[in-house]
N, C-alpha and C. Protein backbone atom coordinates (compact mmCIF):
# COMPACT_ATOMS: atom_id res chain seq x y z
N UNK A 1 0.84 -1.19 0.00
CA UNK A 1 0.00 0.00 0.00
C UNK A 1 0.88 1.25 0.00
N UNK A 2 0.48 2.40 -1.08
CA UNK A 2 1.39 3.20 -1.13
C UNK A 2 0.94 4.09 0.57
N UNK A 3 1.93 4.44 1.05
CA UNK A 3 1.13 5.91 2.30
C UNK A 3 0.65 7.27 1.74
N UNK A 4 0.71 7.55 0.69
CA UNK A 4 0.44 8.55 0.33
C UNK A 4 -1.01 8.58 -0.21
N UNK A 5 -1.73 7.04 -0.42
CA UNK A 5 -2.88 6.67 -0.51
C UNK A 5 -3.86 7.01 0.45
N UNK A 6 -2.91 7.11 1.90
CA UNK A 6 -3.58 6.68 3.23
C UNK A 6 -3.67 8.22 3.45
N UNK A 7 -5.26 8.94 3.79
CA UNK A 7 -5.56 10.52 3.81
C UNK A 7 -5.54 10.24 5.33
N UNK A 8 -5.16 9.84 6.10
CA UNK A 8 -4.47 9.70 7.49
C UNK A 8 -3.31 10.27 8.42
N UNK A 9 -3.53 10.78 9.30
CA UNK A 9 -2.02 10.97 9.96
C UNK A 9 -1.66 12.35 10.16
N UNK A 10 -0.19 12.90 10.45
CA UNK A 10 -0.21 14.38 10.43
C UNK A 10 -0.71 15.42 9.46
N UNK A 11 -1.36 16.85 9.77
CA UNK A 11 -1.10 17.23 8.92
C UNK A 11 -3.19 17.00 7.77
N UNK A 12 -3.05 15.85 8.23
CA UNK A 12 -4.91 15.52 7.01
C UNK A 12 -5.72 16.08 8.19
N UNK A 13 -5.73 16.54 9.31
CA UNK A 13 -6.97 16.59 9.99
C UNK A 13 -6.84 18.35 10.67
N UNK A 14 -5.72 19.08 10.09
CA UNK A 14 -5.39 20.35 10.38
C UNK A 14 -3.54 20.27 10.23
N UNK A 15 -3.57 21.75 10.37
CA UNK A 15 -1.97 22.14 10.62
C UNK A 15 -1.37 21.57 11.20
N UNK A 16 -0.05 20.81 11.25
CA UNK A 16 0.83 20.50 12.38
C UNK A 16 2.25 21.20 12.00
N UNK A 17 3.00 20.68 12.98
CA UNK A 17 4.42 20.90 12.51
C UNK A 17 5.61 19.96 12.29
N UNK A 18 4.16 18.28 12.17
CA UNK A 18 5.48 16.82 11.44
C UNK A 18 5.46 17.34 10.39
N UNK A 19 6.39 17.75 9.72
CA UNK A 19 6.53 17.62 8.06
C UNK A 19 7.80 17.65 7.59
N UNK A 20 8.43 17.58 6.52
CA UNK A 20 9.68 17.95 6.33
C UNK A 20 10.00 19.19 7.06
N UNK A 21 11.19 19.27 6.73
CA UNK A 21 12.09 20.45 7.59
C UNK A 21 11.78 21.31 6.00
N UNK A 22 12.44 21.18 4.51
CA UNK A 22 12.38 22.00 3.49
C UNK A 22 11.32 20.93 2.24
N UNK A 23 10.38 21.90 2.13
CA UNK A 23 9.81 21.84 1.12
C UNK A 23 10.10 22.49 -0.08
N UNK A 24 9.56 22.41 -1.27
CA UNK A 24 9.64 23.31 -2.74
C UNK A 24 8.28 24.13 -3.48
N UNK A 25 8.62 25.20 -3.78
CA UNK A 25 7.61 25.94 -4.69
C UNK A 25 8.01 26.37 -5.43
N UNK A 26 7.38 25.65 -6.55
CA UNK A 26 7.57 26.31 -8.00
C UNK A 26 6.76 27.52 -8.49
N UNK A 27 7.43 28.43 -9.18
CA UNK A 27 6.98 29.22 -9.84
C UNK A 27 7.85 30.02 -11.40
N UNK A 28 6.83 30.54 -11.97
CA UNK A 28 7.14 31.29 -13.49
C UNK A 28 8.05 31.95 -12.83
N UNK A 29 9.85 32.35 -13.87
CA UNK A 29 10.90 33.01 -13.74
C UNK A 29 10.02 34.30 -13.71
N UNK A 30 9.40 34.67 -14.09
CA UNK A 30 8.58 36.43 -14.41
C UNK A 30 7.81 36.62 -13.02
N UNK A 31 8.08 35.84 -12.05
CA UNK A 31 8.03 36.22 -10.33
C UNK A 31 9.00 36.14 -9.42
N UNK A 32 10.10 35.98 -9.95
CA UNK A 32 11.40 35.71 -9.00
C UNK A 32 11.91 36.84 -8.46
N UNK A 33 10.83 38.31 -9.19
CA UNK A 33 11.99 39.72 -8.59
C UNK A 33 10.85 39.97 -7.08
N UNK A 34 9.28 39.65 -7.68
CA UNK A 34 8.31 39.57 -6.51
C UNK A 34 8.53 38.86 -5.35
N UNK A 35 9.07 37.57 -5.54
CA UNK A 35 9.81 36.88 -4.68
C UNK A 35 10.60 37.07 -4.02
N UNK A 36 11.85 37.78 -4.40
CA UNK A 36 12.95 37.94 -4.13
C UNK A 36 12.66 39.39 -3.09
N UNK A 37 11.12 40.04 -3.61
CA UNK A 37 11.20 41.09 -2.76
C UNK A 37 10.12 41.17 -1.33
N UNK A 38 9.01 40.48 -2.16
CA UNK A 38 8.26 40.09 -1.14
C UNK A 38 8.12 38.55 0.13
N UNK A 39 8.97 37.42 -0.94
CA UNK A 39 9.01 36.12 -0.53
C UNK A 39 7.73 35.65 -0.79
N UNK A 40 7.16 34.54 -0.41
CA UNK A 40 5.83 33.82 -0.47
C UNK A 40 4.60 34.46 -0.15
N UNK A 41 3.87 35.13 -1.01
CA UNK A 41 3.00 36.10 -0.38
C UNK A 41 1.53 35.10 -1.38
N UNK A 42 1.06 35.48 -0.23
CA UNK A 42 -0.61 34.45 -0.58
C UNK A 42 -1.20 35.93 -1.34
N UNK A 43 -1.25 36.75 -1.27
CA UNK A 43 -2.00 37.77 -2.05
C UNK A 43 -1.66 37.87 -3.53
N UNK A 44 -0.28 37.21 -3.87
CA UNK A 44 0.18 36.94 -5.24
C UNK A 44 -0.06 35.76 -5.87
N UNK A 45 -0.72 34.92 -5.13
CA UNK A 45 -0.39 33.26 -5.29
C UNK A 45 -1.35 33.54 -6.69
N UNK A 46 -1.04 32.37 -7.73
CA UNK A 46 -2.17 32.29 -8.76
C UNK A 46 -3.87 32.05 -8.36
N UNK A 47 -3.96 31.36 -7.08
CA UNK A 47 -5.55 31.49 -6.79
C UNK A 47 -5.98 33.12 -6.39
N UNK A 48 -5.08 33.51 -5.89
CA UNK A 48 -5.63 35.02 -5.55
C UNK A 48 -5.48 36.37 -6.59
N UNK A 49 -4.81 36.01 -7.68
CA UNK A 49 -4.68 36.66 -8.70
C UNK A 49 -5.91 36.47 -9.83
N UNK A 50 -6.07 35.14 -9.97
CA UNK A 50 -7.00 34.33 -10.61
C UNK A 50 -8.22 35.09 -10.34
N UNK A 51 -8.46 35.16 -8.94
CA UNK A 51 -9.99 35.57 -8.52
C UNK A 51 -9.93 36.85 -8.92
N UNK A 52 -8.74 38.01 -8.94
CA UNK A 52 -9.48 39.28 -8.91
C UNK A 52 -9.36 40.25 -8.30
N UNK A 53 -9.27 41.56 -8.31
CA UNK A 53 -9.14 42.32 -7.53
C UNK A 53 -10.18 42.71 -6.60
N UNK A 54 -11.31 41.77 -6.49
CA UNK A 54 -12.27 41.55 -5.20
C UNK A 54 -11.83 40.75 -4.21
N UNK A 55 -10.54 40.02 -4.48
CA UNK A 55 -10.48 38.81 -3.80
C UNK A 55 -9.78 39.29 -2.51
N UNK A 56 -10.49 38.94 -1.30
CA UNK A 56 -9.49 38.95 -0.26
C UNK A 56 -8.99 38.36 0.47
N UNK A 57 -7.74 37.78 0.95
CA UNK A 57 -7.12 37.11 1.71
C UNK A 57 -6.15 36.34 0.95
N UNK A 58 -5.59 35.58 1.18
CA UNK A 58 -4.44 34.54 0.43
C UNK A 58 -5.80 33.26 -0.24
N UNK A 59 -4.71 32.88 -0.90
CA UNK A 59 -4.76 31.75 -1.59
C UNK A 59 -4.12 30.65 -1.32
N UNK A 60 -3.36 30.69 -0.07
CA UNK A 60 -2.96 30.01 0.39
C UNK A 60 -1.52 29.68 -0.37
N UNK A 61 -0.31 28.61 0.57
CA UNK A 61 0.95 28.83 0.05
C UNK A 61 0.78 27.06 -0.21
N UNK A 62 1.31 26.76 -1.21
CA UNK A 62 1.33 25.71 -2.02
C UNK A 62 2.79 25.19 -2.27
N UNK A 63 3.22 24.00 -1.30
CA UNK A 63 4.36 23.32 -1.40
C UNK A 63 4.88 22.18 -1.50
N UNK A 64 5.87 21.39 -1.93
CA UNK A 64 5.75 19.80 -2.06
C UNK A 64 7.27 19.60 -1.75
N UNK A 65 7.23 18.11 -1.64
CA UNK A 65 8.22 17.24 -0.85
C UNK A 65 9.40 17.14 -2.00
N UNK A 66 9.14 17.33 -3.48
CA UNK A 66 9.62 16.68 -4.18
C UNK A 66 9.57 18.22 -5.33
N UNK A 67 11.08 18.54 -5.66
CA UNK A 67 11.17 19.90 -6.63
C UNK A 67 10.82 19.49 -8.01
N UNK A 68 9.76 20.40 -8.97
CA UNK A 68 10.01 20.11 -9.86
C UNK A 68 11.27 20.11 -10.71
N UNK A 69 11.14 19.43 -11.70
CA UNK A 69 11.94 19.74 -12.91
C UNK A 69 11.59 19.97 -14.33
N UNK A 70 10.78 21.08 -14.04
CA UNK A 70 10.17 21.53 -15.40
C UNK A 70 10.58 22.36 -16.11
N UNK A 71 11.55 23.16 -15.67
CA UNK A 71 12.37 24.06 -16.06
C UNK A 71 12.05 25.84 -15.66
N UNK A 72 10.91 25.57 -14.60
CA UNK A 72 10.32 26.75 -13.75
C UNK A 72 11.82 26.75 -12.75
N UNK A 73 11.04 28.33 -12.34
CA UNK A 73 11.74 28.51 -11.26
C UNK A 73 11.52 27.43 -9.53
N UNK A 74 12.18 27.18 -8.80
CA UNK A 74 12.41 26.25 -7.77
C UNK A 74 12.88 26.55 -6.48
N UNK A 75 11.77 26.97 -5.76
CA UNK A 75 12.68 27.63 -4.19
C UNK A 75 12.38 26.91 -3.13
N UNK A 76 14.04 25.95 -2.63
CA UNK A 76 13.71 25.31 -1.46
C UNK A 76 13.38 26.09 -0.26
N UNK A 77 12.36 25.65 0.50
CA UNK A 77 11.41 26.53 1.21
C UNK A 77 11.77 26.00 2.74
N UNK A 78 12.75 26.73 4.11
CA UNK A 78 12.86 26.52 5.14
C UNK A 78 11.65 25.96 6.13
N UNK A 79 10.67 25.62 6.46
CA UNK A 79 9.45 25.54 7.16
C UNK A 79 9.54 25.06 8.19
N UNK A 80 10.51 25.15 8.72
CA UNK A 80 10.70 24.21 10.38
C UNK A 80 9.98 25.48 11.11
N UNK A 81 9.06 24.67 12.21
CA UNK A 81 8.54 25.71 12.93
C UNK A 81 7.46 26.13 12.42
N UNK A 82 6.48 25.70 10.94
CA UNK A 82 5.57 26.33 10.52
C UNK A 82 4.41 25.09 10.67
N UNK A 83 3.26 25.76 10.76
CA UNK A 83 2.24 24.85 10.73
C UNK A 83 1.76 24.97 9.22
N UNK A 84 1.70 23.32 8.92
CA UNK A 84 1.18 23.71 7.56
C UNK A 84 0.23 22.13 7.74
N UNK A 85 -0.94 22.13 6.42
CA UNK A 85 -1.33 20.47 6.31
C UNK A 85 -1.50 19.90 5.11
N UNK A 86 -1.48 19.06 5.05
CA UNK A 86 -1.74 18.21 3.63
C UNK A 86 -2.60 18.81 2.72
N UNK A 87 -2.17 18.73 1.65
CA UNK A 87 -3.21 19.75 0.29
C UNK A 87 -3.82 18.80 0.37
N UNK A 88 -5.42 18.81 0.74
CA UNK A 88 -6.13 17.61 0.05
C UNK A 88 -6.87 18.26 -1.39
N UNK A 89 -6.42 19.18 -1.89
CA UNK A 89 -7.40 19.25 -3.26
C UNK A 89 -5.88 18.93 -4.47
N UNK A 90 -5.29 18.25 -4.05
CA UNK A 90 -3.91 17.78 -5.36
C UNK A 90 -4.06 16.42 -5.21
N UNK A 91 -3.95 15.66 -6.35
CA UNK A 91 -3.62 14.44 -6.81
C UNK A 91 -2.57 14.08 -6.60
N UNK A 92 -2.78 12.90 -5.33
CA UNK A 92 -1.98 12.27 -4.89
C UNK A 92 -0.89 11.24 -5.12
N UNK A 93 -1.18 10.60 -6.31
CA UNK A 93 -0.88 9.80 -7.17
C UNK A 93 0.42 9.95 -7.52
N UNK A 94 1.10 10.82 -7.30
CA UNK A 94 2.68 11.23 -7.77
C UNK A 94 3.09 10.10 -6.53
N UNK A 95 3.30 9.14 -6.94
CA UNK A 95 4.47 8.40 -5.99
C UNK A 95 5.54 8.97 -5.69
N UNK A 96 5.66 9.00 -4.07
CA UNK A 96 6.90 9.66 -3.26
C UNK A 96 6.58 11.03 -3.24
N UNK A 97 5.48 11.70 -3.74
CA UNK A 97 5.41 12.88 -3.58
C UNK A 97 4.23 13.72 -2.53
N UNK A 98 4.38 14.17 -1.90
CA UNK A 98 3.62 14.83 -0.73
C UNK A 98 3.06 16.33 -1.11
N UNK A 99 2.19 16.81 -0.98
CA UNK A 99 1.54 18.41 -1.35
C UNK A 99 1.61 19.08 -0.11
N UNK A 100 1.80 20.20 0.48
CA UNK A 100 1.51 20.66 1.37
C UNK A 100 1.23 22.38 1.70
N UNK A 101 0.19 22.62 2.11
CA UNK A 101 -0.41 24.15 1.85
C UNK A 101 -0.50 24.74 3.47
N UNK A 102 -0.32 25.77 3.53
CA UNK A 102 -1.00 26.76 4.37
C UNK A 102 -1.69 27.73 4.03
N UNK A 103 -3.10 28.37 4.38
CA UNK A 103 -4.05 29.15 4.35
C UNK A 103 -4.06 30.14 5.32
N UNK A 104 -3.06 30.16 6.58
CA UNK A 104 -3.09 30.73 7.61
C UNK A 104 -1.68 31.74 7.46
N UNK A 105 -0.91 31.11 7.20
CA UNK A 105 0.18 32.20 6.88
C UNK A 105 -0.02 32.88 5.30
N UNK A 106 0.00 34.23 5.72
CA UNK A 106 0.02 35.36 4.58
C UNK A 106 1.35 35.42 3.79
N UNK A 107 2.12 34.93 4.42
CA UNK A 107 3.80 35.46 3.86
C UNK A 107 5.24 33.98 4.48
N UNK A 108 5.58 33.91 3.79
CA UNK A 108 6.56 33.05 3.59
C UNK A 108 7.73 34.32 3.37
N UNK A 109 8.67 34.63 4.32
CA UNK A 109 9.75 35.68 4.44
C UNK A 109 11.42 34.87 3.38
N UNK A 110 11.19 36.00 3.09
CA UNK A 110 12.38 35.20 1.60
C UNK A 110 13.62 34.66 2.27
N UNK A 111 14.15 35.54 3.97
CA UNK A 111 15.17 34.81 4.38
C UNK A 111 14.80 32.89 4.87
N UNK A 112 13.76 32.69 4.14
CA UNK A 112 13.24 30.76 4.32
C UNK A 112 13.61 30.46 3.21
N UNK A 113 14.03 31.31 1.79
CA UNK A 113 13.67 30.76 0.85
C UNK A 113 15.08 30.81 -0.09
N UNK A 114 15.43 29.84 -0.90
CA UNK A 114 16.45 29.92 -1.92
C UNK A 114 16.19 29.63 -2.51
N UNK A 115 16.96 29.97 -3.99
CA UNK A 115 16.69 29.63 -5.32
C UNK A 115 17.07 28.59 -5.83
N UNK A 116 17.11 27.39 -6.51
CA UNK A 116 17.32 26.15 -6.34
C UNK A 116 18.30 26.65 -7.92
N UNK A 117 19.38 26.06 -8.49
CA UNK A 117 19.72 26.15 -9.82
C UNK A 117 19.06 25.50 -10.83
N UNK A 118 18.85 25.96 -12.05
CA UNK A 118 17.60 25.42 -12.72
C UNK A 118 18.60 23.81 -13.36
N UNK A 119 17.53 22.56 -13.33
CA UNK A 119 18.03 21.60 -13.87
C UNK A 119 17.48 21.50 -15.45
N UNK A 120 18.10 20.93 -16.28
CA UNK A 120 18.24 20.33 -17.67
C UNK A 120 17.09 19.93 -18.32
């Protein structure tokens, strides 16, 4: 049985703080200066952009166990100490791969965050 099947455990039933120590968020190179100035800001995220300039609050911060390699930008993300929980609206199905969001933090501070070098 894969565990990532199993919607059980830390993290599925609210925020905790078992999770990795560094997670990853990808994003378009044409946000890395926003990044670089604001860090992880839920008011920029694509759900909160998406909605609109009615929209208020974050969109929550969107992170995973496993960096892409799509040729986006890639910032390993410090989170020790943060409460975050399992994305349950992502497809789980990526073997070895974990989703993980917060809705409660507004800002992810860029001294958490580095730029990963882009892979091939």
């Amino acid at each position: 049985m894969n565990p990532l099947d199993n919607e059980s455990g830390p993290g599925w039933d609210g925020p905790t703080l078992e999770h990795p120590a560094v997670l990853y968020h990808s994003s378009s190179q044409a946000n890395r200066a926003s990044i670089l100035a604001h860090g992880l800001d839920a008011q920029y995220s694509d759900a909160a952009l998406t909605a609109g300039a009615d929209y208020v609050g974050g969109g929550g911060l969107f992170l995973s166990s496993t960096p892409s390699s799509s040729g986006i930008d890639v910032w390993a993300v410090n989170v020790e100490g943060l409460a975050l929980e399992r994305d349950q609206t992502t497809d789980h199905d990526h073997l070895g791969e974990q989703w993980w969001v917060s809705y409660e933090l507004d800002v992810i501070p860029v001294e958490r965050l580095r730029l990963l070098p882009k892979t091939p």
